[in-house]
N, C-alpha and C. Protein backbone atom coordinates (compact mmCIF):
# COMPACT_ATOMS: atom_id res chain seq x y z
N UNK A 1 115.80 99.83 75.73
CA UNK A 1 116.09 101.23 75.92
C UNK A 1 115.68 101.63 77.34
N UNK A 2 116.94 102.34 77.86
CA UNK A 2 116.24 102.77 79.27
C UNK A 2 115.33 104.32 79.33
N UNK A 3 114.43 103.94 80.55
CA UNK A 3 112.91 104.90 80.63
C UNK A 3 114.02 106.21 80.93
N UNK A 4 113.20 107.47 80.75
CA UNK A 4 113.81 108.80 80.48
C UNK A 4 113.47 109.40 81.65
N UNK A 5 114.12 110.09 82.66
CA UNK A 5 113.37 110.44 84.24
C UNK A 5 113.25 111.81 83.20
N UNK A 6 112.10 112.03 83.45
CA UNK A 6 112.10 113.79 82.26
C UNK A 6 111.73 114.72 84.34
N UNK A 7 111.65 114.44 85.21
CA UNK A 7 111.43 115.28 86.28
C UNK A 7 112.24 116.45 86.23
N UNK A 8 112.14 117.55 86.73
CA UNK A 8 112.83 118.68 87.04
C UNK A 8 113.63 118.44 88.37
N UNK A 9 113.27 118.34 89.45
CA UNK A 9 113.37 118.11 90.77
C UNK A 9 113.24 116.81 91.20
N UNK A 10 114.51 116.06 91.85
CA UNK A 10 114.64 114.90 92.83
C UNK A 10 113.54 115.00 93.62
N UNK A 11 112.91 113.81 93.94
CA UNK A 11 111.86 113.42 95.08
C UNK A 11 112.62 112.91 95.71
N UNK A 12 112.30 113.15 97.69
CA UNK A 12 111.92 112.04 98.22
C UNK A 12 111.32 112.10 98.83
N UNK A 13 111.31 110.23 99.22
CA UNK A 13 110.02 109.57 99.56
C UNK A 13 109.77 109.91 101.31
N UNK A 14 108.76 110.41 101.68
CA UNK A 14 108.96 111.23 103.18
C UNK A 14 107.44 111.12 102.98
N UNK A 15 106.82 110.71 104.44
CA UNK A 15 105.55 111.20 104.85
C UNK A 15 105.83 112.18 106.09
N UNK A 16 104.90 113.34 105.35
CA UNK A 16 104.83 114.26 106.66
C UNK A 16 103.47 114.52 106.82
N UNK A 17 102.97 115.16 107.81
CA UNK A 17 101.72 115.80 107.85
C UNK A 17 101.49 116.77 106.78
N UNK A 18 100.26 116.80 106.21
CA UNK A 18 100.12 118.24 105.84
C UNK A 18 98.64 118.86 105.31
N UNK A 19 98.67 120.04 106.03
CA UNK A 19 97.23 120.43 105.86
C UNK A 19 96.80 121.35 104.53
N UNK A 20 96.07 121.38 103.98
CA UNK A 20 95.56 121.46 103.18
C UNK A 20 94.61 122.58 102.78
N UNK A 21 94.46 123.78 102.14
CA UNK A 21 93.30 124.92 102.45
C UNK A 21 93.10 125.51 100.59
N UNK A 22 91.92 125.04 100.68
CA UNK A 22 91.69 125.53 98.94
C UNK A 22 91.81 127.11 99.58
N UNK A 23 92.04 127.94 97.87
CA UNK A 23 91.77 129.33 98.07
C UNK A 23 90.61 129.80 96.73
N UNK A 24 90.34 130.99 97.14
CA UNK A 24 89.48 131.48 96.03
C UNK A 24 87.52 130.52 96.17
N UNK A 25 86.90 131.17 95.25
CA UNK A 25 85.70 130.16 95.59
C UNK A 25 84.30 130.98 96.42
N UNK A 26 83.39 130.20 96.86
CA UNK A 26 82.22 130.84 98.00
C UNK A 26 82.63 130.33 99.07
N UNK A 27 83.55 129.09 99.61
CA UNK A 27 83.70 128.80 100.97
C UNK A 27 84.79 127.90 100.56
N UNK A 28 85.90 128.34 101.81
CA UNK A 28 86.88 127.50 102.11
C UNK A 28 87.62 126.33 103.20
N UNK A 29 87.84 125.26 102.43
CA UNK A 29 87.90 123.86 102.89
C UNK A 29 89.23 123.46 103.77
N UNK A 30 89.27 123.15 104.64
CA UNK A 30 91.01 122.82 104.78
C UNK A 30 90.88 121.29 105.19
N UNK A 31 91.42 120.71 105.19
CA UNK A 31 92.07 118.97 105.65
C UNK A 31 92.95 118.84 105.70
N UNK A 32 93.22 117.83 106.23
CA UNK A 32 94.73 117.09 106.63
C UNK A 32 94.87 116.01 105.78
N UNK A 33 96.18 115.52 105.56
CA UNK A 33 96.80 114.54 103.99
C UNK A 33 98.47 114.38 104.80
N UNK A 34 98.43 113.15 103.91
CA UNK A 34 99.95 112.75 104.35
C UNK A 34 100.86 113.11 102.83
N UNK A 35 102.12 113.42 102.80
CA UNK A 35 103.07 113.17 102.02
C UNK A 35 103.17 112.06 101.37
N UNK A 36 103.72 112.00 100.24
CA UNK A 36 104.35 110.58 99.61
C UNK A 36 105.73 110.27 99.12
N UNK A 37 105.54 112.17 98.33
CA UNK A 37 107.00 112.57 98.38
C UNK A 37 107.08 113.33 97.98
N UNK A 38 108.22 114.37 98.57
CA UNK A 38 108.56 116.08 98.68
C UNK A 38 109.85 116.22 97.36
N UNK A 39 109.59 117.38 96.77
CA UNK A 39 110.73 118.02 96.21
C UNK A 39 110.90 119.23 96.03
N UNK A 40 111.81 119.71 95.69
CA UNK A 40 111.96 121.64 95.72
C UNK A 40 111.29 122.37 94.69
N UNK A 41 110.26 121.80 94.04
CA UNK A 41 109.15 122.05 93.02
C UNK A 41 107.57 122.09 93.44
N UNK A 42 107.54 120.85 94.20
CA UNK A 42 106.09 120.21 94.66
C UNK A 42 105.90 119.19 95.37
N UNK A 43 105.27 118.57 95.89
CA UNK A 43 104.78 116.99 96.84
C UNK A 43 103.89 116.56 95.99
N UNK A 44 103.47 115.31 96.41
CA UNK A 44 102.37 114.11 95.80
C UNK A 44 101.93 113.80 97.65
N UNK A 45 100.63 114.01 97.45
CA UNK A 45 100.34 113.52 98.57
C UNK A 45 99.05 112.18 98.57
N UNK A 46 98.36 112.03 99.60
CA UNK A 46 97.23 111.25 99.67
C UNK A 46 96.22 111.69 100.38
N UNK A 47 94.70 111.81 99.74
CA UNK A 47 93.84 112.07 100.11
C UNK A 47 92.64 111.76 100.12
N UNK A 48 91.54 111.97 100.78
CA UNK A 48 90.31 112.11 100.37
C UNK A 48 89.24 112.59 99.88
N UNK A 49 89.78 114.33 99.41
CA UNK A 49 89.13 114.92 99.40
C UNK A 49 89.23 115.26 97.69
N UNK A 50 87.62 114.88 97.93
CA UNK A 50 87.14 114.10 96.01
C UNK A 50 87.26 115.39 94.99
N UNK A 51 86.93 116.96 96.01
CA UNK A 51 86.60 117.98 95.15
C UNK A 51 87.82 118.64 94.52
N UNK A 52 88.59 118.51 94.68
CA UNK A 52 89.90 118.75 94.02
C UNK A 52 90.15 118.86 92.30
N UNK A 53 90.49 119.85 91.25
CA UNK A 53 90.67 119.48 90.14
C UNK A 53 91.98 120.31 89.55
N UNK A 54 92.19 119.67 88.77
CA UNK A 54 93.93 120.31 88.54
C UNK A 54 92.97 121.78 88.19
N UNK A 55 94.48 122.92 88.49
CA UNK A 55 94.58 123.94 88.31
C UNK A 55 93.79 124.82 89.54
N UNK A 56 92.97 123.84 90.17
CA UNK A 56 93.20 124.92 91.55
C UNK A 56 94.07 125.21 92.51
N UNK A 57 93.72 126.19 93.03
CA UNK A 57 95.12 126.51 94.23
C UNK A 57 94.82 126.43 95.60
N UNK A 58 95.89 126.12 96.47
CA UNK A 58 95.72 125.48 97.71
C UNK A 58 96.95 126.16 98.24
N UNK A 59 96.13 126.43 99.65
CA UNK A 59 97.72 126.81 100.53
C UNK A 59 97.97 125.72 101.27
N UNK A 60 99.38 125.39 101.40
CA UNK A 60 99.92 123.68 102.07
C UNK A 60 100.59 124.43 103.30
N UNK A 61 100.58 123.74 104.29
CA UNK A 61 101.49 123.90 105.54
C UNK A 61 101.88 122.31 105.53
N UNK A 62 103.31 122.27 105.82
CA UNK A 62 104.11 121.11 105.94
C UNK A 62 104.62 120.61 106.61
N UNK A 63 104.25 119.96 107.62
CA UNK A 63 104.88 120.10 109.09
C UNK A 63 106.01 119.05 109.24
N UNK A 64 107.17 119.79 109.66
CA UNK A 64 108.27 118.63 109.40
C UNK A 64 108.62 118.27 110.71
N UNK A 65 108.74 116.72 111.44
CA UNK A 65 109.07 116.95 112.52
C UNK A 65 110.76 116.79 112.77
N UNK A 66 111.44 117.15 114.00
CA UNK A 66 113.06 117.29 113.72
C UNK A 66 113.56 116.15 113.22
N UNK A 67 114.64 115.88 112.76
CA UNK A 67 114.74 114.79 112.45
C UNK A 67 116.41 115.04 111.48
N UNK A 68 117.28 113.80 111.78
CA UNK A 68 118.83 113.75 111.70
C UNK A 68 118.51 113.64 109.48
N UNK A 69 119.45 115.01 109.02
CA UNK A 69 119.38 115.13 107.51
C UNK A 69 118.30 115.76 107.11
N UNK A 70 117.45 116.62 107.89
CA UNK A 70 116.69 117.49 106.96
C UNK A 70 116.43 119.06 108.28
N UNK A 71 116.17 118.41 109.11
CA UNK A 71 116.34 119.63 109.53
C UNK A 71 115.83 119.50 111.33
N UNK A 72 116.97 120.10 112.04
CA UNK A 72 117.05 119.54 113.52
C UNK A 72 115.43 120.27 114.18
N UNK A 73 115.31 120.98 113.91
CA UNK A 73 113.56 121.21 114.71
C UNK A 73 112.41 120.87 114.40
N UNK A 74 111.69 120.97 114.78
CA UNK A 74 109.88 120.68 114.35
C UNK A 74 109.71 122.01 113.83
N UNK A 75 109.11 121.79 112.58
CA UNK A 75 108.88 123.35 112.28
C UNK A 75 107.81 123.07 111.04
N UNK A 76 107.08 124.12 110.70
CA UNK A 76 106.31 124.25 109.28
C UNK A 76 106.64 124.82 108.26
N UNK A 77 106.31 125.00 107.19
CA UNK A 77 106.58 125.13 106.21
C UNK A 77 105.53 125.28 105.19
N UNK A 78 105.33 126.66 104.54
CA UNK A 78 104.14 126.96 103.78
C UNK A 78 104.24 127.26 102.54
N UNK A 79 103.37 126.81 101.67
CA UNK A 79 103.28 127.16 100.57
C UNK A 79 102.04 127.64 99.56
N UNK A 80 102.01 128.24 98.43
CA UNK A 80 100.80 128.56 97.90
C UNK A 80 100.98 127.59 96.23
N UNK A 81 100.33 126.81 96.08
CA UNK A 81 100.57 125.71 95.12
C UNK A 81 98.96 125.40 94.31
N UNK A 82 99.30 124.56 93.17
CA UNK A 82 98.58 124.45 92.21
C UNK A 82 98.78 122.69 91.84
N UNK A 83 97.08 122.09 91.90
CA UNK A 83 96.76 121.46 91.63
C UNK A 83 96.95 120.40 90.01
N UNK A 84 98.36 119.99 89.74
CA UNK A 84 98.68 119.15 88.72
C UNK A 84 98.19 118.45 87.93
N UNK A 85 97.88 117.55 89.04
CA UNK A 85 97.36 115.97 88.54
C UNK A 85 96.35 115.76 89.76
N UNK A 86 95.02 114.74 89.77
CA UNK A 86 94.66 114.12 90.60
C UNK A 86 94.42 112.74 90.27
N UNK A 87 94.70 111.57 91.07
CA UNK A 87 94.07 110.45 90.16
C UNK A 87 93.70 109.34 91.23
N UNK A 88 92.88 108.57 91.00
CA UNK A 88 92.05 107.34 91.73
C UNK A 88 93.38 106.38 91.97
N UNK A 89 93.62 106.30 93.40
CA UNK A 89 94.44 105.07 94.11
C UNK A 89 93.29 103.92 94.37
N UNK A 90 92.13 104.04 94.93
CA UNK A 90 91.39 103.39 95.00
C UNK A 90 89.66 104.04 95.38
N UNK A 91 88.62 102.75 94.87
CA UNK A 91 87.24 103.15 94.88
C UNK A 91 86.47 103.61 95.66
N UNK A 92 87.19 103.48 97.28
CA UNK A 92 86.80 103.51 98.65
C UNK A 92 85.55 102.39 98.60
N UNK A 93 85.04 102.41 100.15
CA UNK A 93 84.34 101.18 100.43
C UNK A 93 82.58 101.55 100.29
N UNK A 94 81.99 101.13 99.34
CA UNK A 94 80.92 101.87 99.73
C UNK A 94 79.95 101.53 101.12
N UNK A 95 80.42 100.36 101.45
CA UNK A 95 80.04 99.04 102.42
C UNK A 95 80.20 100.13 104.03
N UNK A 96 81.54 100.58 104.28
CA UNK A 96 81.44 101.14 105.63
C UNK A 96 81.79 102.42 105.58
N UNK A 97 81.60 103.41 103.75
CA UNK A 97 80.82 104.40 103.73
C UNK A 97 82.87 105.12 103.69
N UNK A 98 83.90 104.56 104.19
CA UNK A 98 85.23 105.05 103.24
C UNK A 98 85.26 105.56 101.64
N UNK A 99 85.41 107.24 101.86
CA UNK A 99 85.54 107.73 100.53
C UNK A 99 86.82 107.26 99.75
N UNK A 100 86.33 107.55 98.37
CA UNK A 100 88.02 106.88 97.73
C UNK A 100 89.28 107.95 97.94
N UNK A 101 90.13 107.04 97.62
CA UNK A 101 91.76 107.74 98.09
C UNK A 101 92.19 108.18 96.57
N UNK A 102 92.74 109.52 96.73
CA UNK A 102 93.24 109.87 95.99
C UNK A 102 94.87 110.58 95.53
N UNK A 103 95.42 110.00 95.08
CA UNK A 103 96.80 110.61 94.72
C UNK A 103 96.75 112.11 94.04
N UNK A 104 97.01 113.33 95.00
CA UNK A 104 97.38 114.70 94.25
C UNK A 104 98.55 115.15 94.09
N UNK A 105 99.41 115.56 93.04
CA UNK A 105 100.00 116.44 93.00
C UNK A 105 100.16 117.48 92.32
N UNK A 106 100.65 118.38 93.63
CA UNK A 106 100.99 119.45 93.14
C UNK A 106 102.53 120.40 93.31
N UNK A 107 102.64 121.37 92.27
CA UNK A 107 103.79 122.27 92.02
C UNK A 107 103.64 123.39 92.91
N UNK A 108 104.71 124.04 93.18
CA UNK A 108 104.37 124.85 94.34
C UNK A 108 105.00 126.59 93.74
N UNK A 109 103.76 127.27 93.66
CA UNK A 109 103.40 128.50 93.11
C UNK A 109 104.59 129.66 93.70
N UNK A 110 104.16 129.64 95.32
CA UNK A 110 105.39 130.57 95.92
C UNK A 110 106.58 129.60 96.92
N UNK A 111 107.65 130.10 96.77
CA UNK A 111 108.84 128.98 97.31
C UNK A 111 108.33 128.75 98.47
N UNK A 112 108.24 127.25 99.21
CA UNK A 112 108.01 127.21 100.05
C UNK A 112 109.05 128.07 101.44
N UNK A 113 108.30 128.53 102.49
CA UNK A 113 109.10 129.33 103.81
C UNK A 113 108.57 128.69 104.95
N UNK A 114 109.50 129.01 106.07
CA UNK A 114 109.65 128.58 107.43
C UNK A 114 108.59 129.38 107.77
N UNK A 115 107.73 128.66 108.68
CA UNK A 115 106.92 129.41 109.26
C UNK A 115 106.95 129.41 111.41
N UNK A 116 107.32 130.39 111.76
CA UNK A 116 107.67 130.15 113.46
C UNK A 116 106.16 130.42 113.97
């Protein structure tokens, strides 16, 4: 029997930059993370940053650079999104002190917009 794609939204597979800013809380965090893959719902990205748990919210900026089939300028792209899933890609090193990597995704709360 073939597997069931139950997704809402086509991925693809695209690394872009993208920074990262919890909201809400006593103090707020921002970092940088790469893409894994974008869709008109949400991204999966890669990270390090351990404190993360589904159902928080994060504002994403997405920086796309120009490029032939998605869109001819360098430009950003923002969103206000919610924390899905997080899960262990790997243990990191405890040896030269590399935190572990983590696979997040998330759905994206307000449509993502162009930002000039």
């Amino acid at each position: 029997m073939a597997a069931t794609n139950r997704r809402a939204y086509r991925r693809l597979d695209v690394s872009f930059p993208v920074r990262c800013t919890t909201e809400g809380g006593a103090s707020t965090i921002s970092w940088q993370a790469v893409t894994r893959n974008v869709s008109t719902g949400g991204i999966y990205f890669e990270s390090s940053m351990t404190q993360l748990t589904v159902g928080q919210t994060l504002t994403l900026e997405l920086f796309i650079p120009p490029g032939a089939g998605y869109f001819p300028y360098e430009s950003k792209m923002v969103s206000r999104s919610e924390v899905i899933r997080v899960e262990a890609l790997d243990d990191g090193d405890g040896a030269s002190g590399r935190p572990p990597r983590l696979g997040i995704a998330v759905r994206f709360v307000t449509q993502l917009r162009v930002q000039v």
